[in-house]
Protein backbone atom coordinates (compact mmCIF):
# COMPACT_ATOMS: atom_id res chain seq x y z
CA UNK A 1 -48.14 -45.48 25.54
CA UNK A 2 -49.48 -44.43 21.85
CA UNK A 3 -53.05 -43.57 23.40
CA UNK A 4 -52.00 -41.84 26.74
CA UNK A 5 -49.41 -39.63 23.67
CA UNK A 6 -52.41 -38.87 21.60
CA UNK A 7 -54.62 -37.87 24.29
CA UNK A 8 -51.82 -35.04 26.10
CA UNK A 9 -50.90 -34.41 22.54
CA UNK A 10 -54.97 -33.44 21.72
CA UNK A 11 -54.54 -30.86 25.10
CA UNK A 12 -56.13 -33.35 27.72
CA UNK A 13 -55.18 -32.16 31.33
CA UNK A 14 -56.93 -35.33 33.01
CA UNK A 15 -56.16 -38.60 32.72
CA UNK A 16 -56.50 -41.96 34.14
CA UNK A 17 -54.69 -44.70 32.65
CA UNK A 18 -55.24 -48.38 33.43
CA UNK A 19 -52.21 -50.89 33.13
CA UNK A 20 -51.11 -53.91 34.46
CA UNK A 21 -47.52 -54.07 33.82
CA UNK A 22 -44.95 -52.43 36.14
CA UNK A 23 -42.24 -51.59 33.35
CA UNK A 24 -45.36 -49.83 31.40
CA UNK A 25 -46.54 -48.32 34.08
CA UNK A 26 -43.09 -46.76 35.20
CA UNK A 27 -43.23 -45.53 31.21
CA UNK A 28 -46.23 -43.83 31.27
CA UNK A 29 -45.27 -42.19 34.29
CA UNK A 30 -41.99 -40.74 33.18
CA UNK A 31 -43.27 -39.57 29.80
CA UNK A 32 -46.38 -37.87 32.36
CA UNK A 33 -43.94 -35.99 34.37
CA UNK A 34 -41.82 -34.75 31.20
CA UNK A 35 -44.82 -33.34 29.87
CA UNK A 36 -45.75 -31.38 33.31
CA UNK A 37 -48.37 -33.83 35.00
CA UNK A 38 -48.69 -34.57 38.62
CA UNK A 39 -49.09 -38.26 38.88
CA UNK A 40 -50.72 -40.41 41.54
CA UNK A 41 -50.62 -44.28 41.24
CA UNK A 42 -52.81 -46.78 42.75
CA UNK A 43 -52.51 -50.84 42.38
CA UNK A 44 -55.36 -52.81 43.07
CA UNK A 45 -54.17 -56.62 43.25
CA UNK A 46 -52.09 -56.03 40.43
CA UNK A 47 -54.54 -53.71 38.57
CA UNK A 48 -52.47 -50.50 38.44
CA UNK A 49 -53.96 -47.01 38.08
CA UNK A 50 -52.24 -44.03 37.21
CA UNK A 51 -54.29 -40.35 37.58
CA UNK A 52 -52.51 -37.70 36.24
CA UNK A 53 -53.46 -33.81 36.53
CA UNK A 54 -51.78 -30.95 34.78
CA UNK A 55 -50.02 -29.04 36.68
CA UNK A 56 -50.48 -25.22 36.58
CA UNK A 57 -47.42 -23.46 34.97
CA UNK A 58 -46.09 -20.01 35.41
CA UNK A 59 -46.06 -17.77 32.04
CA UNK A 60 -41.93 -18.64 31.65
CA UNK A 61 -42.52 -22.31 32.50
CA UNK A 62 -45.13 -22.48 29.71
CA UNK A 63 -43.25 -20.59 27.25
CA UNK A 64 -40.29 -23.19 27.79
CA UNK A 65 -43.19 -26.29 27.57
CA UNK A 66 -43.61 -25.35 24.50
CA UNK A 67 -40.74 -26.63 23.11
CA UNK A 68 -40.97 -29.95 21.92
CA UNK A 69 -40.85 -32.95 24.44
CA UNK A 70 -37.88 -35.01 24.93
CA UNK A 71 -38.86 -38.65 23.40
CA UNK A 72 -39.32 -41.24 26.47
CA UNK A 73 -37.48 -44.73 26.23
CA UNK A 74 -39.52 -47.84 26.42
CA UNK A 75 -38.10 -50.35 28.52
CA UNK A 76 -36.66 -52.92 26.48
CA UNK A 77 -36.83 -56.69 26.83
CA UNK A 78 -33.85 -58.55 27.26
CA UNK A 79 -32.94 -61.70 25.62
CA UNK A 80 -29.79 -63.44 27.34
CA UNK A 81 -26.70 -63.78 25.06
CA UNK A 82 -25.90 -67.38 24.39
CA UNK A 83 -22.39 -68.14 24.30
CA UNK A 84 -21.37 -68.47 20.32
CA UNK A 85 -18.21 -70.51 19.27
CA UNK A 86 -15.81 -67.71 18.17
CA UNK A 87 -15.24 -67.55 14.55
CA UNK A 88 -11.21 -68.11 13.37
CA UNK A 89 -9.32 -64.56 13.71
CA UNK A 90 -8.83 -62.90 10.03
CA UNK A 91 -5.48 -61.41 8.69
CA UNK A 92 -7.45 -58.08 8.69
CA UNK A 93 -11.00 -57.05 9.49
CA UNK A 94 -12.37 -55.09 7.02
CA UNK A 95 -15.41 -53.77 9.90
CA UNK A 96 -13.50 -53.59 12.99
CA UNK A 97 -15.61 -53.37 16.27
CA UNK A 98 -15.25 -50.06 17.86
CA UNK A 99 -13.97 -50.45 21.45
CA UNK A 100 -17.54 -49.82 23.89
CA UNK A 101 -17.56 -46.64 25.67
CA UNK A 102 -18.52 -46.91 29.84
CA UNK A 103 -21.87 -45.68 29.54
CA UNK A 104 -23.17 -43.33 32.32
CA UNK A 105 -26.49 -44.27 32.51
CA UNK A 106 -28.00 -45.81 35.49
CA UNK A 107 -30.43 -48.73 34.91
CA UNK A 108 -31.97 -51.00 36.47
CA UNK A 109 -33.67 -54.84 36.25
CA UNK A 110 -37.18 -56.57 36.22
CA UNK A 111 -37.40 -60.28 36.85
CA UNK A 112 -40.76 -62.00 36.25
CA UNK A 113 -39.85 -65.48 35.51
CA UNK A 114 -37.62 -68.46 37.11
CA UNK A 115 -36.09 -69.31 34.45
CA UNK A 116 -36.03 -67.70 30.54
CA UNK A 117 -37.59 -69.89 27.81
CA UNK A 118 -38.76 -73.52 27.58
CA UNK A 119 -36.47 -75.74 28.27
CA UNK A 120 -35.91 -75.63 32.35
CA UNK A 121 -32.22 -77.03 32.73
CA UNK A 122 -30.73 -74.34 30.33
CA UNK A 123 -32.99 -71.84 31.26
CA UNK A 124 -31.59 -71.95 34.72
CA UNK A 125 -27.98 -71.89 33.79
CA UNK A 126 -28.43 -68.98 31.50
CA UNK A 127 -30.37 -66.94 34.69
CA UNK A 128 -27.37 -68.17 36.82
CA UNK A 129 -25.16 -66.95 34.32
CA UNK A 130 -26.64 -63.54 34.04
CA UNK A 131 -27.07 -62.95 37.53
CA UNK A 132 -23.10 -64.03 38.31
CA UNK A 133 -22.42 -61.32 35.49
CA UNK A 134 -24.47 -58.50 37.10
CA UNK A 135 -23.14 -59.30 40.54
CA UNK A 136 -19.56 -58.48 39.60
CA UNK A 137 -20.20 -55.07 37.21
CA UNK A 138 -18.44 -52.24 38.71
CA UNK A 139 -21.32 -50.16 37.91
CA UNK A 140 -24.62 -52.31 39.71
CA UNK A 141 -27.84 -51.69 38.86
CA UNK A 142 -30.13 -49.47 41.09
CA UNK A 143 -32.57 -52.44 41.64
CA UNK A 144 -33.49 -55.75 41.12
CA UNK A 145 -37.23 -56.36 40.98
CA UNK A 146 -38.51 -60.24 41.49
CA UNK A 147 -42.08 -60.19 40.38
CA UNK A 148 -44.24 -63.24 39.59
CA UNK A 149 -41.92 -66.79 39.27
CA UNK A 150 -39.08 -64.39 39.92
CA UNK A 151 -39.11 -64.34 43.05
CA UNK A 152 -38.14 -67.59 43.52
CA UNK A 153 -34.78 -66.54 42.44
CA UNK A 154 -34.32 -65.03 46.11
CA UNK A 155 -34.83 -68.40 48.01
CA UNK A 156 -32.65 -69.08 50.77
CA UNK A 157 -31.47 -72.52 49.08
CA UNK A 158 -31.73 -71.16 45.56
CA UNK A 159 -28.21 -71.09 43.88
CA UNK A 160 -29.45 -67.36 42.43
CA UNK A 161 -29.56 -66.51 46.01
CA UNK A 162 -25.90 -65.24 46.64
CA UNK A 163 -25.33 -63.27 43.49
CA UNK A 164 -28.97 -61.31 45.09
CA UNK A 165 -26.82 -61.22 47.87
CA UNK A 166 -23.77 -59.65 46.37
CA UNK A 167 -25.44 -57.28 44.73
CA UNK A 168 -27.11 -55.76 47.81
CA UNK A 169 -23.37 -55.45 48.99
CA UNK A 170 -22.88 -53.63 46.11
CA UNK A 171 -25.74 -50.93 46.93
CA UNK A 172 -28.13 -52.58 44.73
CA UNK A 173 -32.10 -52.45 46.22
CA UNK A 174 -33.35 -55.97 45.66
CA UNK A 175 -37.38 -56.09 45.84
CA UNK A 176 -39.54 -58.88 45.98
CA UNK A 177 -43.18 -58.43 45.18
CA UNK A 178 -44.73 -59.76 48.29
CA UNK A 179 -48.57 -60.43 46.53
CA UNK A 180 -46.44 -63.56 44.21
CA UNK A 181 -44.18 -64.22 47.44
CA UNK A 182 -47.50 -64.95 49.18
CA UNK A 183 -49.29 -66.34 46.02
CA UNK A 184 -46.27 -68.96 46.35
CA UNK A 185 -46.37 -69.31 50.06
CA UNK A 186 -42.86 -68.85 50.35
CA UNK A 187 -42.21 -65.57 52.33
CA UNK A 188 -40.92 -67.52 54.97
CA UNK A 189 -38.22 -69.28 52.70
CA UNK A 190 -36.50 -65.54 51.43
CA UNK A 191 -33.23 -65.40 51.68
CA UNK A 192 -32.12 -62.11 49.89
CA UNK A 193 -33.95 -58.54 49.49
CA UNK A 194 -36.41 -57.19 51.02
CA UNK A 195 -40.50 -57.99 50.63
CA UNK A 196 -41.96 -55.17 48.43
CA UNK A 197 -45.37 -54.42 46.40
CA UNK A 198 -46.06 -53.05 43.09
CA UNK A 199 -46.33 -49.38 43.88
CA UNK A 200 -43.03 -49.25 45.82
CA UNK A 201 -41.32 -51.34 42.81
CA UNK A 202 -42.48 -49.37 40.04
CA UNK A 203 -41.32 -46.17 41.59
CA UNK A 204 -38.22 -47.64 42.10
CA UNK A 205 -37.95 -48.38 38.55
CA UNK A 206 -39.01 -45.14 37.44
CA UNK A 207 -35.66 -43.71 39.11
CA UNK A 208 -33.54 -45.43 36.21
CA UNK A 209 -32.75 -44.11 33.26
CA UNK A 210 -33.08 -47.96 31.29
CA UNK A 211 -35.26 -50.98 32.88
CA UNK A 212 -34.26 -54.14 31.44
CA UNK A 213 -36.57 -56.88 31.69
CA UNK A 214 -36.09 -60.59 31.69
CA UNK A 215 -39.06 -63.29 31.64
């Protein structure tokens, strides 16, 4: 993101930027269209290209580019809460928590592993865990993208498989990249969502205001 910055901030109006993450991609691409590019992508077997051409601006339009850019949000990983013992209530609290505000943004949520971290048996609790508690938000997220080992998440027999479910109920688009469905040879065996690639995920994505990402 720092080199495709410094060359639109140096007055480039042609670019072609190579990536090979989705989440990076869909970055580059928003912060593109802020600053008044017409982008085209292109993925390659997972080799994703992104040419972007300035577009031309009327004398009003250009008067109002001028003003500086909004800053684009990076997609942040997430790292799944583990469930702390509580500490004894105090008499007073000297730092109260402020009640959360509902937030307004929409967001939504890339999968690229089976199960978070090393060890397997808590790894797959803690993804059953999170998907139970994104099924029943109020608020779901736009989409749920299954790349790589995540997509193993949507197998018919997989007890992930319903809360994928639920959330499609819910309006939630639930895409599974269909290159590491194949690499896995278990199209046949999908039992939630709908087969995808990386082009149709990432603009997907890009229609969010957050991504969160979980590996």
């Amino acid at each position: 993101m720092e080199m495709v910055q410094s060359e639109v901030d140096r007055g480039e109006t042609e670019l072609d930027v190579l990536l090979d993450n989705p989440v990076s991609a869909s970055n580059v691409m928003k912060f593109l269209e802020l600053r008044g590019f017409g982008v085209q992508l292109r993925d390659d077997e997972g080799a994703i290209t992104i040419s972007a051409r300035k577009r031309e601006l009327t004398s009003k339009a250009a008067t109002f580019n001028k003003q500086p850019a909004a800053p684009v949000q990076e997609a942040l990983p997430l790292g799944l809460p583990l469930a702390l013992p509580l500490a004894k209530p105090q008499a007073t609290a000297l730092y109260p928590r402020p009640a959360l505000e509902p937030s307004s943004e929409t967001f939504s949520v890339l999968i690229t592993g089976h199960v978070p971290g090393n060890d397997r048996k808590l790894g797959d609790a803690l993804m059953k865990s999170f998907l139970s508690a994104l099924s029943q938000r109020q608020n779901p997220p736009l989409a749920v993208a299954l790349v790589n080992e995540g997509v193993k998440l949507a197998l018919y027999d997989s007890s992930s498989c319903e809360y994928l479910k639920i959330l499609e109920k819910k309006g939630a688009s639930v895409l599974i990249c269909g290159t590491s469905a194949n690499y896995f040879n278990i199209t046949d065996q999908i039992g939630a969502g709908a087969i995808s690639n990386i082009p149709e995920i990432i603009e997907t994505l890009n229609r969010a205001d957050k991504i969160m990402t979980l590996t």
